[in-house]
Protein backbone atom coordinates (compact mmCIF):
# COMPACT_ATOMS: atom_id res chain seq x y z
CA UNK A 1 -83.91 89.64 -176.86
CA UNK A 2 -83.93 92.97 -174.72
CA UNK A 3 -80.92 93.40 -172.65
CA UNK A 4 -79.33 96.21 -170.77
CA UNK A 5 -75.67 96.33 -170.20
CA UNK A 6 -73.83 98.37 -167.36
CA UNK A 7 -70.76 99.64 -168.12
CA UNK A 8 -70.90 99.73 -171.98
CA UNK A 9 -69.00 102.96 -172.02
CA UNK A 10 -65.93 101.16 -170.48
CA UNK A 11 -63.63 98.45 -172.30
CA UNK A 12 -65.87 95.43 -171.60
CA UNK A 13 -69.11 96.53 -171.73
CA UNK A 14 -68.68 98.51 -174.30
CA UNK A 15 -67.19 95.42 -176.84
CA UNK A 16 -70.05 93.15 -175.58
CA UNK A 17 -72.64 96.12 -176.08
CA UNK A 18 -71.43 96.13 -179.90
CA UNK A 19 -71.40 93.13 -180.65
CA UNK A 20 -74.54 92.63 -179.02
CA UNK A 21 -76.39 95.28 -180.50
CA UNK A 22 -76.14 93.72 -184.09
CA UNK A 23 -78.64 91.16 -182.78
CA UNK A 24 -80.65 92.21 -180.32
CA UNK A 25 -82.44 95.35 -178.74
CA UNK A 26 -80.01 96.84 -176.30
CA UNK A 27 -80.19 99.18 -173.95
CA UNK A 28 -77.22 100.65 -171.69
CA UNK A 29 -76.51 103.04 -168.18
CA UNK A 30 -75.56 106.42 -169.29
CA UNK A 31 -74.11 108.92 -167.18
CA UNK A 32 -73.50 111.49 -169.20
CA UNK A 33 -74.01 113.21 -172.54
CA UNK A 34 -70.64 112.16 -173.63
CA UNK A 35 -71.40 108.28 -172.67
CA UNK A 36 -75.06 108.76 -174.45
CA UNK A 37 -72.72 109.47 -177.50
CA UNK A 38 -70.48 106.41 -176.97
CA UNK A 39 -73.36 103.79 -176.21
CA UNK A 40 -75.67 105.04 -179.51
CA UNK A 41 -72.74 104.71 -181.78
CA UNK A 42 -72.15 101.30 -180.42
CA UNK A 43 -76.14 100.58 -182.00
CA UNK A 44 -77.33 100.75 -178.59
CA UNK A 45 -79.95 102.82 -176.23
CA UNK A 46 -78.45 105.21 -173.59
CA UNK A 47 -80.34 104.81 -170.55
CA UNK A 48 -79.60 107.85 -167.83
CA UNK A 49 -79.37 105.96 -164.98
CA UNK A 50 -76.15 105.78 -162.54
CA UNK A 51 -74.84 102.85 -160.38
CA UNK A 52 -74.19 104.74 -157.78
CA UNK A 53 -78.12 105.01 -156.97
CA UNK A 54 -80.01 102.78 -159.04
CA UNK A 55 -83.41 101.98 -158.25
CA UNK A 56 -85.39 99.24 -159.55
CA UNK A 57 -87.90 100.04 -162.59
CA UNK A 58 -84.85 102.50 -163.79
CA UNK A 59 -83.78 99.94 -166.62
CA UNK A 60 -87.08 99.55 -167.86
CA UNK A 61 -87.94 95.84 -169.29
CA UNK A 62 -85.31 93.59 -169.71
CA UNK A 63 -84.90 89.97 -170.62
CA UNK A 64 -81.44 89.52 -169.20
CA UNK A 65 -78.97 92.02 -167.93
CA UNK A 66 -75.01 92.16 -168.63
CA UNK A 67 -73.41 93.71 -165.34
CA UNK A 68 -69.80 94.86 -166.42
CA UNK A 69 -69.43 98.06 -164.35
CA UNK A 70 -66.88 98.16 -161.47
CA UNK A 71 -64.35 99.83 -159.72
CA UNK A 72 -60.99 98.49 -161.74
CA UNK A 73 -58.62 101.41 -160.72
CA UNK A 74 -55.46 100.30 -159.19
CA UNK A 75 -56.05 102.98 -156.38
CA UNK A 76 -58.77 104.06 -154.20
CA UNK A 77 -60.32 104.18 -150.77
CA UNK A 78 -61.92 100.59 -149.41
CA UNK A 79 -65.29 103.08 -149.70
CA UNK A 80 -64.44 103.28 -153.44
CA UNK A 81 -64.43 99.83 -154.27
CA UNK A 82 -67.05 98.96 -152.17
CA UNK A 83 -69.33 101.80 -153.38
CA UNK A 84 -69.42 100.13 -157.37
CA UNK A 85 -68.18 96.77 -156.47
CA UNK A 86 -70.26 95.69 -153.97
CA UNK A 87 -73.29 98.00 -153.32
CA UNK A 88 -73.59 98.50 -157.03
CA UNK A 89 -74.10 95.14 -157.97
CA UNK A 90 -76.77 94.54 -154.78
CA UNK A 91 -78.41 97.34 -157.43
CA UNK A 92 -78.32 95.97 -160.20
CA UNK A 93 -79.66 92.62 -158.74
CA UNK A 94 -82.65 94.78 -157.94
CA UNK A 95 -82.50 96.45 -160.50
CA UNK A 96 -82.75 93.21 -162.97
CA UNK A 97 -85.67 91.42 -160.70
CA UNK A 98 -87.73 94.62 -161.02
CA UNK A 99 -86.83 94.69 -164.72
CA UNK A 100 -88.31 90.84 -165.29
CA UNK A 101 -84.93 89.81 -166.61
CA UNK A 102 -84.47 85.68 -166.58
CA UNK A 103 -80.55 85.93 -166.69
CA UNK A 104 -77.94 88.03 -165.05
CA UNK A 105 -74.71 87.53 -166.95
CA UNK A 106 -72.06 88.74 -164.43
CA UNK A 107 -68.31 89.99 -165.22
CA UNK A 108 -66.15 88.84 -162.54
CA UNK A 109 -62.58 87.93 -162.57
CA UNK A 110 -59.83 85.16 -161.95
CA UNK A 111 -58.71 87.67 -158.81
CA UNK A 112 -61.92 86.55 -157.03
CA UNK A 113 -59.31 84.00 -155.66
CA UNK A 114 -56.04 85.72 -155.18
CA UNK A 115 -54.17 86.73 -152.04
CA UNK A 116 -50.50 87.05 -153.45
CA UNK A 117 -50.15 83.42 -154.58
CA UNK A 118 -49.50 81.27 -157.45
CA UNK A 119 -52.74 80.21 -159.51
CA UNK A 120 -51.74 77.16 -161.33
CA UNK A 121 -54.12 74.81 -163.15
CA UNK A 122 -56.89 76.14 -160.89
CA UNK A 123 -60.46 75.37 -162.20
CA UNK A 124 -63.64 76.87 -160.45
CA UNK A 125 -63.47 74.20 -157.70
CA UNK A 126 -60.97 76.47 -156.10
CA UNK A 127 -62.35 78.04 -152.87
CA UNK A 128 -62.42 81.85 -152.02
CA UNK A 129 -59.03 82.66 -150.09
CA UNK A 130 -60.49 83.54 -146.29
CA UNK A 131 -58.39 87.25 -146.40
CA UNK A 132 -56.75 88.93 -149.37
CA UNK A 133 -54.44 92.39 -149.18
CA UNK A 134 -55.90 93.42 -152.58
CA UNK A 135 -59.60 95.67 -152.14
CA UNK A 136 -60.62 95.08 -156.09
CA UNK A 137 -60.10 91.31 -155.20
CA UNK A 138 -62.47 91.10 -152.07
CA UNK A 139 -64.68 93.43 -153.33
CA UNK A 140 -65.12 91.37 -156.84
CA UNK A 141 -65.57 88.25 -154.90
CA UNK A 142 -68.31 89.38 -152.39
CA UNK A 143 -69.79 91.14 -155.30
CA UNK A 144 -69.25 87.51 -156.74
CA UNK A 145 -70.61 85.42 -154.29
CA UNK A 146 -73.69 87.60 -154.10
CA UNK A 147 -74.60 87.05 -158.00
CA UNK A 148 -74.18 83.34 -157.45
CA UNK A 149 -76.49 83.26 -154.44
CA UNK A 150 -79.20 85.46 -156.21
CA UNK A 151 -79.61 82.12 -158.54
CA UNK A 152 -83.10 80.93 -158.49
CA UNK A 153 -85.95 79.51 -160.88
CA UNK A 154 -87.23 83.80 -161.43
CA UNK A 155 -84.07 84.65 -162.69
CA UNK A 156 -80.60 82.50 -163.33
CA UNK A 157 -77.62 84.24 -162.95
CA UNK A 158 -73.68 82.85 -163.63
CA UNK A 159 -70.05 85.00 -163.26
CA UNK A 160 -67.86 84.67 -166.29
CA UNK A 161 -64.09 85.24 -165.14
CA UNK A 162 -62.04 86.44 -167.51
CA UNK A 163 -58.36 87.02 -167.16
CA UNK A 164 -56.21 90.17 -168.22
CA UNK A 165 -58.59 90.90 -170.62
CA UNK A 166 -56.61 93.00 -173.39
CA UNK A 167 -57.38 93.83 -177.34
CA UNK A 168 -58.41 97.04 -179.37
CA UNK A 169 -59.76 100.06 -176.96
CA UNK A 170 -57.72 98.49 -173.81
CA UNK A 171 -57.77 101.28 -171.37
CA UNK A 172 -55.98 100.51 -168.37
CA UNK A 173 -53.54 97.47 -169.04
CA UNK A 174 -51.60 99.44 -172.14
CA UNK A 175 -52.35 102.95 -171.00
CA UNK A 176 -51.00 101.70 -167.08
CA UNK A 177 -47.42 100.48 -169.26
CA UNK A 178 -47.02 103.60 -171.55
CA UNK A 179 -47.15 106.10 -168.15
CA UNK A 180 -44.53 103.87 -166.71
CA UNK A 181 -42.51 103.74 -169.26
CA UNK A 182 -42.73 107.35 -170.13
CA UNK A 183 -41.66 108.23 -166.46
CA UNK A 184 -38.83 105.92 -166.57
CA UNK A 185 -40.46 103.91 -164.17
CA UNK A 186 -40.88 100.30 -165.87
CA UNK A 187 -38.59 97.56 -164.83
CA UNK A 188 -39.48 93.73 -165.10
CA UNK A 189 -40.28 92.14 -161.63
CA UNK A 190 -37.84 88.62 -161.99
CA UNK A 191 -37.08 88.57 -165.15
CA UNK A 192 -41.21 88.68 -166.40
CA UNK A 193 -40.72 84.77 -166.32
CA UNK A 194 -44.16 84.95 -164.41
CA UNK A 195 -46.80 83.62 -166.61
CA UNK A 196 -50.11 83.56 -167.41
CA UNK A 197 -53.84 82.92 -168.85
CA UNK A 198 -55.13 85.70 -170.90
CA UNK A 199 -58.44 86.69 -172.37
CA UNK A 200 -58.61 88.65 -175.76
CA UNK A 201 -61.31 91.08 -175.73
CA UNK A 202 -63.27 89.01 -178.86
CA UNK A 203 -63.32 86.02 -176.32
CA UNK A 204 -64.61 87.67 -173.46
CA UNK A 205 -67.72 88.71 -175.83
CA UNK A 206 -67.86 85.79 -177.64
CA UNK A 207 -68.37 84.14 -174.26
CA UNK A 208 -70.91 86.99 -172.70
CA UNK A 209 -73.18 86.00 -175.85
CA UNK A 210 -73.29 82.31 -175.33
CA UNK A 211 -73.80 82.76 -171.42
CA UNK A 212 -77.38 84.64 -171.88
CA UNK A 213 -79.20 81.30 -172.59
CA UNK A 214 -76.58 78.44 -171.90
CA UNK A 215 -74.57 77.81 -168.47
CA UNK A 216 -75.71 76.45 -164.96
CA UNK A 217 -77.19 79.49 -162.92
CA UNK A 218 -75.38 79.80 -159.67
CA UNK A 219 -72.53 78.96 -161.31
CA UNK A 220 -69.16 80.63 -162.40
CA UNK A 221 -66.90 79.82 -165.40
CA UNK A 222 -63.06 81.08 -166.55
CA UNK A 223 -62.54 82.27 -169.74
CA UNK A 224 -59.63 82.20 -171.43
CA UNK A 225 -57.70 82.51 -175.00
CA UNK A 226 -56.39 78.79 -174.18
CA UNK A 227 -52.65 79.56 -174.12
CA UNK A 228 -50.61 80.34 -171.50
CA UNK A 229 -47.09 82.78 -172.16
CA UNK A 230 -44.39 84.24 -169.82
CA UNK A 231 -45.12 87.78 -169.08
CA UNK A 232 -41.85 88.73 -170.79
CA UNK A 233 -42.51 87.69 -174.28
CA UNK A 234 -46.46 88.79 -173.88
CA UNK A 235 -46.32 92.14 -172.67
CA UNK A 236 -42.93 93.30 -174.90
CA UNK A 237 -44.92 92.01 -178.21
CA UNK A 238 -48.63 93.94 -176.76
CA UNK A 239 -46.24 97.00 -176.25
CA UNK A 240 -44.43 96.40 -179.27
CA UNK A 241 -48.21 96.37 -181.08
CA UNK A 242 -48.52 100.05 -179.70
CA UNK A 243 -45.45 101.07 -180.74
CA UNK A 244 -43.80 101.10 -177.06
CA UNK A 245 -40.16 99.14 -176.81
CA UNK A 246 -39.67 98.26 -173.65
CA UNK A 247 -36.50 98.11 -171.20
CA UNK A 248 -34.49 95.75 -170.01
CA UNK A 249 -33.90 96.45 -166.56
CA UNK A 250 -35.46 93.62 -164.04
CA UNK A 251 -35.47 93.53 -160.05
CA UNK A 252 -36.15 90.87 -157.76
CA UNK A 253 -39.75 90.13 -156.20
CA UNK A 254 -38.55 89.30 -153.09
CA UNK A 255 -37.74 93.37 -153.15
CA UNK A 256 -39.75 94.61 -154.90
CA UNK A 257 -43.23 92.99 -152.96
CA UNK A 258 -42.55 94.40 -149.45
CA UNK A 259 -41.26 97.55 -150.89
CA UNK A 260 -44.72 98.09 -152.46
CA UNK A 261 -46.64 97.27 -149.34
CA UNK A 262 -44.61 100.01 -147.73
CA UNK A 263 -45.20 102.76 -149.85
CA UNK A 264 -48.67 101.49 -150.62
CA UNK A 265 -48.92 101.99 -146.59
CA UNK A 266 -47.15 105.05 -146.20
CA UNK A 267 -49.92 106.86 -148.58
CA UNK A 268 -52.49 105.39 -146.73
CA UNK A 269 -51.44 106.28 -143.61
CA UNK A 270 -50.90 110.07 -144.16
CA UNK A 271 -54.38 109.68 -146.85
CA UNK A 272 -52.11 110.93 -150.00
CA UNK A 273 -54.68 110.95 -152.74
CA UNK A 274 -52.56 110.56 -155.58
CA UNK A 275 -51.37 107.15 -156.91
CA UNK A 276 -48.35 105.52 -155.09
CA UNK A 277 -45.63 105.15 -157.65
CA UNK A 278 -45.40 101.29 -156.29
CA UNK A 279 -48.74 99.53 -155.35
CA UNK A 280 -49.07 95.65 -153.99
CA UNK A 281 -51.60 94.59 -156.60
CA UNK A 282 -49.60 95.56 -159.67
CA UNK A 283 -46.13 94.35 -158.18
CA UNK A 284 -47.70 90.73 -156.87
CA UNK A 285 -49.68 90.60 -159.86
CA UNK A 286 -46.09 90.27 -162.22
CA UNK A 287 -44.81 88.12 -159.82
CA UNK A 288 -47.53 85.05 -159.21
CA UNK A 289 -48.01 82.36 -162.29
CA UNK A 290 -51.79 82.38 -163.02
CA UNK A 291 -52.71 79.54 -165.14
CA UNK A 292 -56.49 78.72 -165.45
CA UNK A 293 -58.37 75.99 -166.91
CA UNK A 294 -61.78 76.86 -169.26
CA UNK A 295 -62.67 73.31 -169.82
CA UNK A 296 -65.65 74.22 -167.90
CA UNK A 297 -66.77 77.25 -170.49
CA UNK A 298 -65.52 75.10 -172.95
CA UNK A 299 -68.23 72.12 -171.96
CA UNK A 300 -71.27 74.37 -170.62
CA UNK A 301 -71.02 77.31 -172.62
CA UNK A 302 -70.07 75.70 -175.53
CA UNK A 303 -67.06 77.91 -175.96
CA UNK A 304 -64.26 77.92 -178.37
CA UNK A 305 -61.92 81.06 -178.39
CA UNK A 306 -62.31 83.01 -181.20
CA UNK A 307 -59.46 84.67 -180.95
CA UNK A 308 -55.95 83.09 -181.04
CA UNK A 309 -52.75 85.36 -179.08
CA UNK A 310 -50.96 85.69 -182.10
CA UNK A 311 -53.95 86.81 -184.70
CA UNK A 312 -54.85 89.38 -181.83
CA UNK A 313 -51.23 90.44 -181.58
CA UNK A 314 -51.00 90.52 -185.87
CA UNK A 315 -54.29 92.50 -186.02
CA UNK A 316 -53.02 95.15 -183.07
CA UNK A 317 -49.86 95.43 -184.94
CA UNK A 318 -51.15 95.66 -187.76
CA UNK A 319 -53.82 98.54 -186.69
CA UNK A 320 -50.56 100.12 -185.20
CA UNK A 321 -49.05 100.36 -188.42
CA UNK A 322 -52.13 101.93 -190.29
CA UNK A 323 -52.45 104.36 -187.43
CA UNK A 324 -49.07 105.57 -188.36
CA UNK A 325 -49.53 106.04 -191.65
CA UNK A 326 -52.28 108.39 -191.39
């Protein structure tokens, strides 16, 4: 099968562009010399192309497309996340039809329905919230809700939502945590008792393979590692894995959440550029339960993780270790 992949120089697309590329002719968008060097060691066929102006007949021939690229910064300007959220996947719509591809495997994400609540047991049956504060989250569902309308009999096209998708070459969850810590900035938001779905990296591809021929187009499907943890004990043993000990010190969400939307509107306001120290997403995000159900993925995909928390916790330690001794 011939299939191009955007974002295979990032975390995602980059794992699924691997793993894909041991069975099938791959091709990937390339921006640079240094991401040309990334995709072909991954097995795979830079493609110069960028998302920021695709134009259909740019991919070249494709038999289904794997859209992973987006805007997953914590900060950035509504035009930001609209630029590669939304107008970026309109182009690579166009960009697949014009290619001939019969499936468009989209990346989406549980946040497609968040507005600062608790997600528990939610399934896909769970509507779109009408308003949410967060611009990745209404940005990833129009994007979304565009892929799913695009279904028809020329090409098929479903949304795979993974949540806090985390594993080897992680660069924004772990990364995000050391710079906190570092700056002396960490603290738990009530305790970490939070909790939460997660999706190991091996999952998340295991799942973007079986969605390229099974799955009802038009349709969108969670996927999950199947276990559900506080964020306490999950993020101090992923930390732990990278050699980061975490501290103790905890504050209240009731403070912390309107604190956040404060600063986070103070730098808008005066259009600071730099990162707010405290930002809505991050602070709600640690304080909401989000517990998803894959029995869907599970009965149309035909998925089974691959990857249990604890092995992937083992092997990262484990990698930690080595990494040390060298």
């Amino acid at each position: 099968m011939k299939i191009f992949i955007s974002g295979a120089s990032g975390f995602v697309g980059g794992a699924i562009a691997g793993r894909l590329a041991a069975e099938h002719e791959v091709s990937a968008m390339s921006r640079s010399a240094r991401s040309d060097a990334v995709i072909e060691t991954l097995g795979a066929k830079p493609l110069r192309c960028d998302l920021g102006g695709l134009q259909p007949g740019e991919i070249g021939q494709a038999d289904a497309v794997i859209h992973c690229a987006a805007h997953v910064e914590p900060w950035g300007s509504r035009a930001d996340f609209y630029a590669a959220n939304v107008e970026g996947t309109d182009r690579m719509l166009a960009a697949a039809r014009a290619a001939g591809a019969k499936r468009f495997v989209h990346i989406s994400t549980e946040a497609v329905l968040w507005r600062g609540q608790h997600l528990r047991d939610v399934d896909e049956t769970y509507p779109y919230p009408d308003k949410t504060p967060y611009l990745y989250s209404e940005t990833k569902a129009v994007a979304e809700r565009k892929v799913l309308a695009a279904n028809d009999e020329a090409m098929s096209t479903i949304a795979l939502r993974p949540r806090w998708v985390w594993g080897p070459g992680d660069r924004t969850i772990v990364p995000e945590i050391k710079e906190m810590v570092e700056r002396g900035a960490f603290m738990w938001l009530d305790g970490g008792r939070a909790r939460s779905s997660t999706t190991h990296i091996a999952n998340l591809v295991h799942a973007a393979g079986l969605a390229l021929d099974r799955g009802n187009g038009g349709d969108a499907y969670f996927v999950t590692d199947g276990e559900v943890c506080d964020f306490r004990t999950f993020v101090t043993r992923l930390m732990a894995a990278h050699g980061v000990t975490l501290p103790e010190r905890s504050i209240a969400g009731w403070l912390a959440r309107p604190a956040a939307a404060i600063v986070e509107g103070l730098w808008r306001t005066f259009g600071i550029k730099s990162k707010p120290p405290l930002m809505r997403h991050s602070v709600d995000l640690m304080c909401c339960d989000c517990i998803l159900i894959d029995d869907k993925a599970r009965r149309e995909l035909g998925y089974e993780p691959v990857m249990s928390v604890e092995r992937g916790l083992e092997e990262l330690a484990k990698a930690g270790g080595e990494r040390k001794q060298l």
